[in-house]
Protein backbone atom coordinates (compact mmCIF):
# COMPACT_ATOMS: atom_id res chain seq x y z
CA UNK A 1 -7.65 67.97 2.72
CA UNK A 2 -8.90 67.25 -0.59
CA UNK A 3 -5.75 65.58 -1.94
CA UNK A 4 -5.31 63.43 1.41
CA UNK A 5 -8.70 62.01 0.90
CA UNK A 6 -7.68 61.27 -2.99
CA UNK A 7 -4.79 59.44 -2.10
CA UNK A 8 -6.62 57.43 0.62
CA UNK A 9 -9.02 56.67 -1.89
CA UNK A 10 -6.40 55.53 -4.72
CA UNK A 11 -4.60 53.44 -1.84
CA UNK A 12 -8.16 52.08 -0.93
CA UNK A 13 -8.85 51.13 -4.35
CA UNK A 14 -5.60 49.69 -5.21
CA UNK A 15 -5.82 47.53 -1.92
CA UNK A 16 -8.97 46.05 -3.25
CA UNK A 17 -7.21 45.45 -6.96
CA UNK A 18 -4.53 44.21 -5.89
CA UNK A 19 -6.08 41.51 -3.76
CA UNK A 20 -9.19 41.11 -5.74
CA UNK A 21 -10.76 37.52 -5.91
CA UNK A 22 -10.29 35.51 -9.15
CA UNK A 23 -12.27 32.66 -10.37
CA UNK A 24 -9.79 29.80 -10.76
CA UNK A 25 -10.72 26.57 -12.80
CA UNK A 26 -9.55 23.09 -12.97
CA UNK A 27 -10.91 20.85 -15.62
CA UNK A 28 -10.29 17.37 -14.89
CA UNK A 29 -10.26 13.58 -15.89
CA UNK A 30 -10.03 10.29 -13.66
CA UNK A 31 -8.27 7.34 -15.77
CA UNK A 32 -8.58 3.89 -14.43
CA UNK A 33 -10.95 4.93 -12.00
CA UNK A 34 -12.90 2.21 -10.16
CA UNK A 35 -13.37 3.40 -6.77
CA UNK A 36 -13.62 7.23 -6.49
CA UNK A 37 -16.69 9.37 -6.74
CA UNK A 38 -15.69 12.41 -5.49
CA UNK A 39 -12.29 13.78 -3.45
CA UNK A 40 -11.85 17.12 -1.59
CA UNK A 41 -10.36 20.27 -2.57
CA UNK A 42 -8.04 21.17 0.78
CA UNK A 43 -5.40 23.60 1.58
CA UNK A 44 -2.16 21.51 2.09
CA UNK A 45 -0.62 23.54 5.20
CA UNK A 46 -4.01 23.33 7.58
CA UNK A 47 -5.85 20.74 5.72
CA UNK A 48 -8.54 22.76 6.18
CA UNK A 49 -11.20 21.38 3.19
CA UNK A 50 -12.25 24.00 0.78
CA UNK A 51 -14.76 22.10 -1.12
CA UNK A 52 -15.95 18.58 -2.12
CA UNK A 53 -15.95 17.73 -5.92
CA UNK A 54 -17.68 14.96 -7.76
CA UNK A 55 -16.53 12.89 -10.45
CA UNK A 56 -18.41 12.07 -13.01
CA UNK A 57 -19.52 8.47 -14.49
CA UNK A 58 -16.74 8.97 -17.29
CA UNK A 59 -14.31 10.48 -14.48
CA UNK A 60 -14.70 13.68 -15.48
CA UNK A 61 -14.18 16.56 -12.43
CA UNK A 62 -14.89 20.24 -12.80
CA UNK A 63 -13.54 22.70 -10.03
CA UNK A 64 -14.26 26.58 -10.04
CA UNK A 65 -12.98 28.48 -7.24
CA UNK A 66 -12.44 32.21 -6.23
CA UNK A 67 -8.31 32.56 -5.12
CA UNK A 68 -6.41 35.86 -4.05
CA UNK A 69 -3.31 34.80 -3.88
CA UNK A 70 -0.96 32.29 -4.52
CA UNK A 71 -1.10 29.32 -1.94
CA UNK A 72 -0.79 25.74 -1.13
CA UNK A 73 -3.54 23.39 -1.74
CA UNK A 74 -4.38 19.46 -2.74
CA UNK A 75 -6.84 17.53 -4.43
CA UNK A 76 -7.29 14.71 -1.80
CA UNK A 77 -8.52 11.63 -2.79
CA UNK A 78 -7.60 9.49 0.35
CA UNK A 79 -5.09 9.34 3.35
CA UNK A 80 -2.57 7.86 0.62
CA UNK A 81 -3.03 9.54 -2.52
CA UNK A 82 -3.49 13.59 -3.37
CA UNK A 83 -2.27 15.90 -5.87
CA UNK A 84 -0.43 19.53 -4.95
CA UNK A 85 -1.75 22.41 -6.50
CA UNK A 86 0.01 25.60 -6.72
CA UNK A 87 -2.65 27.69 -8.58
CA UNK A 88 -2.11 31.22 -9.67
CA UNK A 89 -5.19 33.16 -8.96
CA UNK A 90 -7.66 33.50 -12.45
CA UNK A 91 -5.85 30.54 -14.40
CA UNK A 92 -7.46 27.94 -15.84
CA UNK A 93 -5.54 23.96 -15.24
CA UNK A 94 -6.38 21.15 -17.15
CA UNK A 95 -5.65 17.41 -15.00
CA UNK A 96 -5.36 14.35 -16.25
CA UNK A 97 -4.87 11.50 -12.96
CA UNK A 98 -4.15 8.26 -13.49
CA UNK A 99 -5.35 5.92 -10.89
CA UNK A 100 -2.69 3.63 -10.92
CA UNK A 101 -0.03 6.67 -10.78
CA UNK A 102 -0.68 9.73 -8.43
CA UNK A 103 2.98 10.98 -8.47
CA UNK A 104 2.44 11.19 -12.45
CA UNK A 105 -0.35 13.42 -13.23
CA UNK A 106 -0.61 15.54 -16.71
CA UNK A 107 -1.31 19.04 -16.27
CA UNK A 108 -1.58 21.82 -18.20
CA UNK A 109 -2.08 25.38 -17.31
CA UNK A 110 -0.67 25.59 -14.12
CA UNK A 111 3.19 26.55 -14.43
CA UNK A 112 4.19 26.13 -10.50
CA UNK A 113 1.83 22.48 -10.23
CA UNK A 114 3.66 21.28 -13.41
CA UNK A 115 7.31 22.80 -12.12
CA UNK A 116 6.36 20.80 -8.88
CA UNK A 117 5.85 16.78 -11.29
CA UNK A 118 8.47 17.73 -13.39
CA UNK A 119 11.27 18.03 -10.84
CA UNK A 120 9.39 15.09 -8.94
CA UNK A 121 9.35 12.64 -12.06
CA UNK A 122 13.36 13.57 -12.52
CA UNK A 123 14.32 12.88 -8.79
CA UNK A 124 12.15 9.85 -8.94
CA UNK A 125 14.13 8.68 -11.67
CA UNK A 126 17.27 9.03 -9.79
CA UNK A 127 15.77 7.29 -6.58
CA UNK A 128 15.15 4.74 -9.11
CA UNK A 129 18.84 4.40 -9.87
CA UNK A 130 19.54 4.36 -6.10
CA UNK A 131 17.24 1.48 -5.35
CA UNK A 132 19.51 -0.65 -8.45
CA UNK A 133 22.57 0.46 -7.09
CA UNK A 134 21.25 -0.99 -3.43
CA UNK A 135 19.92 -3.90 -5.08
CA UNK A 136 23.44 -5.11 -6.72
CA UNK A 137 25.27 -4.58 -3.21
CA UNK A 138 22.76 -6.81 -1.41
CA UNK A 139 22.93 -9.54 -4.44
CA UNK A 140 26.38 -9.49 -3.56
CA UNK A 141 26.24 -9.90 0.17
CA UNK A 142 23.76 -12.68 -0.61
CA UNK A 143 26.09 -14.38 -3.02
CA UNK A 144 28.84 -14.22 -0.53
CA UNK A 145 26.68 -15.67 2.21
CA UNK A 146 25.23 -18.12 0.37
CA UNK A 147 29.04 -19.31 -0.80
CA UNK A 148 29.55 -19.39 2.90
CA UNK A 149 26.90 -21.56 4.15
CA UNK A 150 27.43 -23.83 1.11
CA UNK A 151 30.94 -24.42 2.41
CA UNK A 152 31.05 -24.38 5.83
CA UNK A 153 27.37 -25.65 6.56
CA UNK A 154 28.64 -27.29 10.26
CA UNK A 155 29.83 -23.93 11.39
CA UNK A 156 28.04 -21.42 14.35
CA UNK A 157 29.65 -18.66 12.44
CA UNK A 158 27.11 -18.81 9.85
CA UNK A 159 24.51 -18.06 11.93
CA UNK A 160 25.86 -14.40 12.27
CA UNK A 161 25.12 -14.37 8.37
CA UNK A 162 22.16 -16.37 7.91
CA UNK A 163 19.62 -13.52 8.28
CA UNK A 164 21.16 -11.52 5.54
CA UNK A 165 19.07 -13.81 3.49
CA UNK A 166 15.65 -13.92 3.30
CA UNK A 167 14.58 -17.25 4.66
CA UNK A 168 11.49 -17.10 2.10
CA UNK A 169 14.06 -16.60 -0.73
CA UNK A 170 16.65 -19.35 0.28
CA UNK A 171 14.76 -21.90 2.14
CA UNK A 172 17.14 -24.55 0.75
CA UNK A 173 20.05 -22.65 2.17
CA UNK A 174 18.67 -22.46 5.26
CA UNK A 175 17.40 -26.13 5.49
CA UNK A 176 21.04 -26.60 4.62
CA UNK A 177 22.83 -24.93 7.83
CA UNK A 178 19.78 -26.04 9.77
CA UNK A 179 20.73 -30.34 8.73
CA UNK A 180 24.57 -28.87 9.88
CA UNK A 181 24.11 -27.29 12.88
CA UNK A 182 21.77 -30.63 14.52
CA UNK A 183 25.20 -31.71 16.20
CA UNK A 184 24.51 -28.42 18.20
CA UNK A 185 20.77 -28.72 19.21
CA UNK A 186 21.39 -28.51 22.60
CA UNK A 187 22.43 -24.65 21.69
CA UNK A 188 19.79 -21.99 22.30
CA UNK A 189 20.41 -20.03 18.88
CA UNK A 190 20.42 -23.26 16.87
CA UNK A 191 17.08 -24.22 18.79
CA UNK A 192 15.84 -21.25 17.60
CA UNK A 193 17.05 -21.48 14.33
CA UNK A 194 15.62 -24.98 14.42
CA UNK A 195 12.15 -23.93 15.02
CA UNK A 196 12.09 -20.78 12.66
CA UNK A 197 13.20 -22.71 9.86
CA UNK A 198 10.40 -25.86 10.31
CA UNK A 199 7.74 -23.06 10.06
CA UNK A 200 9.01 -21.53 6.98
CA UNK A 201 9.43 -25.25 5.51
CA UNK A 202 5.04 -25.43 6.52
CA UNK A 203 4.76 -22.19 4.47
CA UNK A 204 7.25 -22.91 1.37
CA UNK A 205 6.54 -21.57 -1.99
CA UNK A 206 4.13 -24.26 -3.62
CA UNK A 207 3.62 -26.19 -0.46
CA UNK A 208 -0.80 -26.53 0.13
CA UNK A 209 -1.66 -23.54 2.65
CA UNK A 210 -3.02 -24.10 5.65
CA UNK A 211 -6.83 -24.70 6.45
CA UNK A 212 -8.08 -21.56 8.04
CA UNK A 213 -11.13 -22.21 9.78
CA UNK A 214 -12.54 -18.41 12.19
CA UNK A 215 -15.77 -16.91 12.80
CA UNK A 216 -16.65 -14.44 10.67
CA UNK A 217 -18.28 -10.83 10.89
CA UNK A 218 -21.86 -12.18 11.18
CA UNK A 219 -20.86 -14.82 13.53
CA UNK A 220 -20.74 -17.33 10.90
CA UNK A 221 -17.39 -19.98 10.48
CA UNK A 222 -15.74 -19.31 7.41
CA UNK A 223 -13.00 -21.95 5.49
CA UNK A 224 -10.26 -20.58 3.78
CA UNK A 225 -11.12 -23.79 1.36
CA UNK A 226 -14.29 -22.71 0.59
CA UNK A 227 -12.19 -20.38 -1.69
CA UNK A 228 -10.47 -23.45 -3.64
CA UNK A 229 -10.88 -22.20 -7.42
CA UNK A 230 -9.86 -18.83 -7.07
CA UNK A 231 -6.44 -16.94 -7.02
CA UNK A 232 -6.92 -16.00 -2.84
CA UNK A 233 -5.00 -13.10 -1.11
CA UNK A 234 -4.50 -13.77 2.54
CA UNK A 235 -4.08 -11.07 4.94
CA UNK A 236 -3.56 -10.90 8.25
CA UNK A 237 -4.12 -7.82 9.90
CA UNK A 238 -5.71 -5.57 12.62
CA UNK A 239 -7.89 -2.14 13.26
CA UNK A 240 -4.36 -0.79 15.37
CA UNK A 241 -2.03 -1.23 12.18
CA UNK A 242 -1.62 1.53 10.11
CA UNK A 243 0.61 -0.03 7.77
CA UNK A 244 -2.23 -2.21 6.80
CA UNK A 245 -4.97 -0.15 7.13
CA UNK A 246 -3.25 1.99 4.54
CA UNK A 247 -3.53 -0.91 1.98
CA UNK A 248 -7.13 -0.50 2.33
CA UNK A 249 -7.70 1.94 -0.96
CA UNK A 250 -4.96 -0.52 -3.00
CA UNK A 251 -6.33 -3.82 -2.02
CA UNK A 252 -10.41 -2.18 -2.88
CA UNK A 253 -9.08 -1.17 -6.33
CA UNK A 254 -7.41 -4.75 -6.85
CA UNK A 255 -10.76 -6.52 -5.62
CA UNK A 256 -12.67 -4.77 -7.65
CA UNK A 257 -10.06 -5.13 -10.96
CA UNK A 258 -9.59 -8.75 -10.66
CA UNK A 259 -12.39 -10.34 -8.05
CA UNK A 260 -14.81 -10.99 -11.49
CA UNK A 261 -11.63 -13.02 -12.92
CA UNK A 262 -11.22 -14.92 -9.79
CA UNK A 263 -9.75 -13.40 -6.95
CA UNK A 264 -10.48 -12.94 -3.81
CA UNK A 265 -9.20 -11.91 -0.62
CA UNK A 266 -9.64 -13.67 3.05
CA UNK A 267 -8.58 -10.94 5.54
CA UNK A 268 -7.86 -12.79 9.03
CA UNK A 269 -8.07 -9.32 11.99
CA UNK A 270 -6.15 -10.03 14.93
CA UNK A 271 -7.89 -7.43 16.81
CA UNK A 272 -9.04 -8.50 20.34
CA UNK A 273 -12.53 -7.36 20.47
CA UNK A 274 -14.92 -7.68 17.25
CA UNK A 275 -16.46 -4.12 17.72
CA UNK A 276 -13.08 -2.42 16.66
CA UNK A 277 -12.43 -5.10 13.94
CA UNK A 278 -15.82 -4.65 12.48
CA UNK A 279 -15.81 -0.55 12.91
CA UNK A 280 -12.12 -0.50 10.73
CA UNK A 281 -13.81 -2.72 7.94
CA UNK A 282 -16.70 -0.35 7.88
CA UNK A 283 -14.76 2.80 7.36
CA UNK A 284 -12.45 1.46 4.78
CA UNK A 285 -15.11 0.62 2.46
CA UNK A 286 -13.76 -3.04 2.38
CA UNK A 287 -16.79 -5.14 3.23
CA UNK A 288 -16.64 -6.49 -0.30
CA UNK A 289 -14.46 -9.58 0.40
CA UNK A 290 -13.89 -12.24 3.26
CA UNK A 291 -13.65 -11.20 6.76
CA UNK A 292 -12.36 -13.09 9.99
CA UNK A 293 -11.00 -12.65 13.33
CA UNK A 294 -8.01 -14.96 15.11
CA UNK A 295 -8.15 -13.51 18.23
CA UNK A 296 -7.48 -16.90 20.09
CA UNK A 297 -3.29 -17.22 20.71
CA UNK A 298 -3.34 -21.82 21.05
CA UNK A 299 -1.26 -23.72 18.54
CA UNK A 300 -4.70 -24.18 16.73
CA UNK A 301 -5.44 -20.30 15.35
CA UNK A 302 -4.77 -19.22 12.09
CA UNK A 303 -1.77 -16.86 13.21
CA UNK A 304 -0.49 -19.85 15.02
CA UNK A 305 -0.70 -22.02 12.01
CA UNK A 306 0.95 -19.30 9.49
CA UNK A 307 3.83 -18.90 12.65
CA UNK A 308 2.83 -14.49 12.03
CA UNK A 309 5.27 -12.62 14.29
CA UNK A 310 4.23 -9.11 12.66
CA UNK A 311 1.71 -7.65 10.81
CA UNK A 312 0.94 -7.23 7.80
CA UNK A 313 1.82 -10.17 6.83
CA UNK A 314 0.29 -11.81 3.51
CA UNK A 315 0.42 -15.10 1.06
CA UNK A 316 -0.97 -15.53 -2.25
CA UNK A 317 -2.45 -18.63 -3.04
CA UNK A 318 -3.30 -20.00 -6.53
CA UNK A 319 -6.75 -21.86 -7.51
CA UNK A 320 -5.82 -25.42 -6.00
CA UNK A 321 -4.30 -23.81 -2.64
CA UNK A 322 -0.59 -23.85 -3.15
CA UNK A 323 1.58 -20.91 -1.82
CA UNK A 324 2.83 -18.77 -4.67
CA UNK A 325 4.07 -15.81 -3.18
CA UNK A 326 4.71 -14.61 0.51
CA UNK A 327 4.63 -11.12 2.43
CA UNK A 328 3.79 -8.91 -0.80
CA UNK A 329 2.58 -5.36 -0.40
CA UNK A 330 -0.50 -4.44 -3.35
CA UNK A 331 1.71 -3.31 -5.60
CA UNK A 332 3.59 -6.53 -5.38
CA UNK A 333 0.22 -8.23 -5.75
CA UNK A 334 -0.73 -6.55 -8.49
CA UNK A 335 1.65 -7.20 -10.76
CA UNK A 336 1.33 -10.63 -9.75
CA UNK A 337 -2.27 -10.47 -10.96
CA UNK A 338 -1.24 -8.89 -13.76
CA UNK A 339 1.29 -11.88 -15.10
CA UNK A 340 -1.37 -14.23 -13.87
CA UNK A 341 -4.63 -13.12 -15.83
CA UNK A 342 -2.45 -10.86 -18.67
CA UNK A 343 -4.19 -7.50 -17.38
């Protein structure tokens, strides 16, 4: 009797060692960091938060934690953008997050978290040399199509080919088959072709942008050329879109970065009630910039104007009004900011 109750008592004890708590620490730093004040400390399977951490004014982040095992978790900092964390229970992890990089962090202390960015970074490198691989076939497809409507610019069959290129790239080529085909304008394809290519030709690279006149979120009419003097991102958009609304963080960041240079950004909803339009603004933090809705479909609205068949859909304009660049994503932006102000 006395032995059994030993050896419940040894089993009972190493039970408890065994799956004893450990305080686990994370000592952190925010580079580049404009827009966070704090993220959330989550398990990655369930999502289930775990704790909410500050940053500090000089982005420093401090994270102490009791673990008993090994497990998934994430330091969340939006919908977007999170780092995996593979602690080991009692060690102590040093961060260092850039901003501008999530998928790069530097971390030190945490073998499995820096196993998981140092395979990452490799494979990313050879997704890299995917993407140039893909990007010398299509040069090559373009080449051949653009040899084709050079040549044969009175031909139908080049509309089977035409929309290999992109129309904002090779407006002159299209122009081109569009001055061939007129002999056919009583066709419905080259109709259509007729009419996509004369709204490009409205929004060419360095033609004047349209005026956008819409009410804006306090009822009041905003101009689009009220903007004239600054380096203006134009957005159109709406609350339903979560390809846009998952620019949100980016586009803050940018604002923020390069608004006291001069930029701005005129964000055109095309939500059909207000209430919904103004509720998305609200929770993405992006009340900062311009705000209007183009909810009325006549030849006369902005969407009409800018011919936008999808959304997002986006042109950057420079300080006297003139289309520089059409249907860029942030990052696309950014480094267009970048070259423009040499930051």
């Amino acid at each position: 009797m006395k032995n059994r109750l030993l050896i419940t008592m040894f089993i009972t004890f190493f039970t408890i060692t065994i799956y004893a708590q450990k305080e686990t620490v994370i000592v952190g730093e925010m580079i580049n960091n404009t827009i966070y004040s704090e993220f959330y400390f989550e398990e990655l399977l369930t999502g289930t938060m775990v704790d909410t951490i500050k940053i500090g004014r000089k982005g420093k982040f401090k994270i102490e934690i009791e673990l008993e095992k090994q497990d998934y978790y994430k330091l969340r900092f939006d919908e977007n953008n999170y780092i995996v964390y593979i602690p080991e229970p009692g060690e102590n992890a040093v961060f260092k997050i850039d901003v501008n990089d999530f998928r790069k962090p530097v971390i030190d202390g945490s073998k499995h978290t820096e196993l998981v960015y140092s395979i990452l970074n490799e494979t990313d490198e050879l997704d890299k040399e995917i993407i140039e691989f893909q990007e010398k076939i299509r040069t090559s497809k373009k080449k051949i199509i653009r040899n084709m409507v050079t040549n044969n610019a009175g031909s139908l069959s080049c509309l089977f080919f035409i929309e290999e290129l992109n129309i904002n790239e090779d407006l002159e080529i299209y122009k081109l088959l569009n001055d061939g085909l007129k002999k056919y304008s009583d066709n419905s394809l080259v109709f259509e072709f007729n009419q996509k290519v004369e709204a490009a030709s409205v929004l060419a690279i360095g033609s004047e942008a349209p005026e956008i006149v819409i009410p804006g979120i306090n009822g009041d009419e905003i101009k689009l050329s009220s903007l004239r003097g600054n380096y203006v991102f134009i957005d159109f958009w709406a609350s339903w879109c979560a390809p846009c609304r998952s620019e949100s963080a980016n586009l803050l960041r940018i604002y923020n970065k390069y608004n006291p240079l001069g930029f701005n950004i005129f964000s055109i909803s095309l939500d059909e009630t207000a209430d919904v339009w103004i509720e998305a603004v609200e929770k993405d933090g992006i009340e900062a910039w311009f705000h209007g809705i183009d909810n009325n479909e006549n030849e006369n609205s902005a969407s009409s104007k800018y011919n936008v068949t999808s959304i997002p859909f986006t042109i950057l304009i420079d300080k006297s009004g003139k289309i520089i660049a059409k249907n860029i994503n942030s990052n696309e932006l950014e480094e267009k900011l970048k070259d423009i102000y040499g930051r």
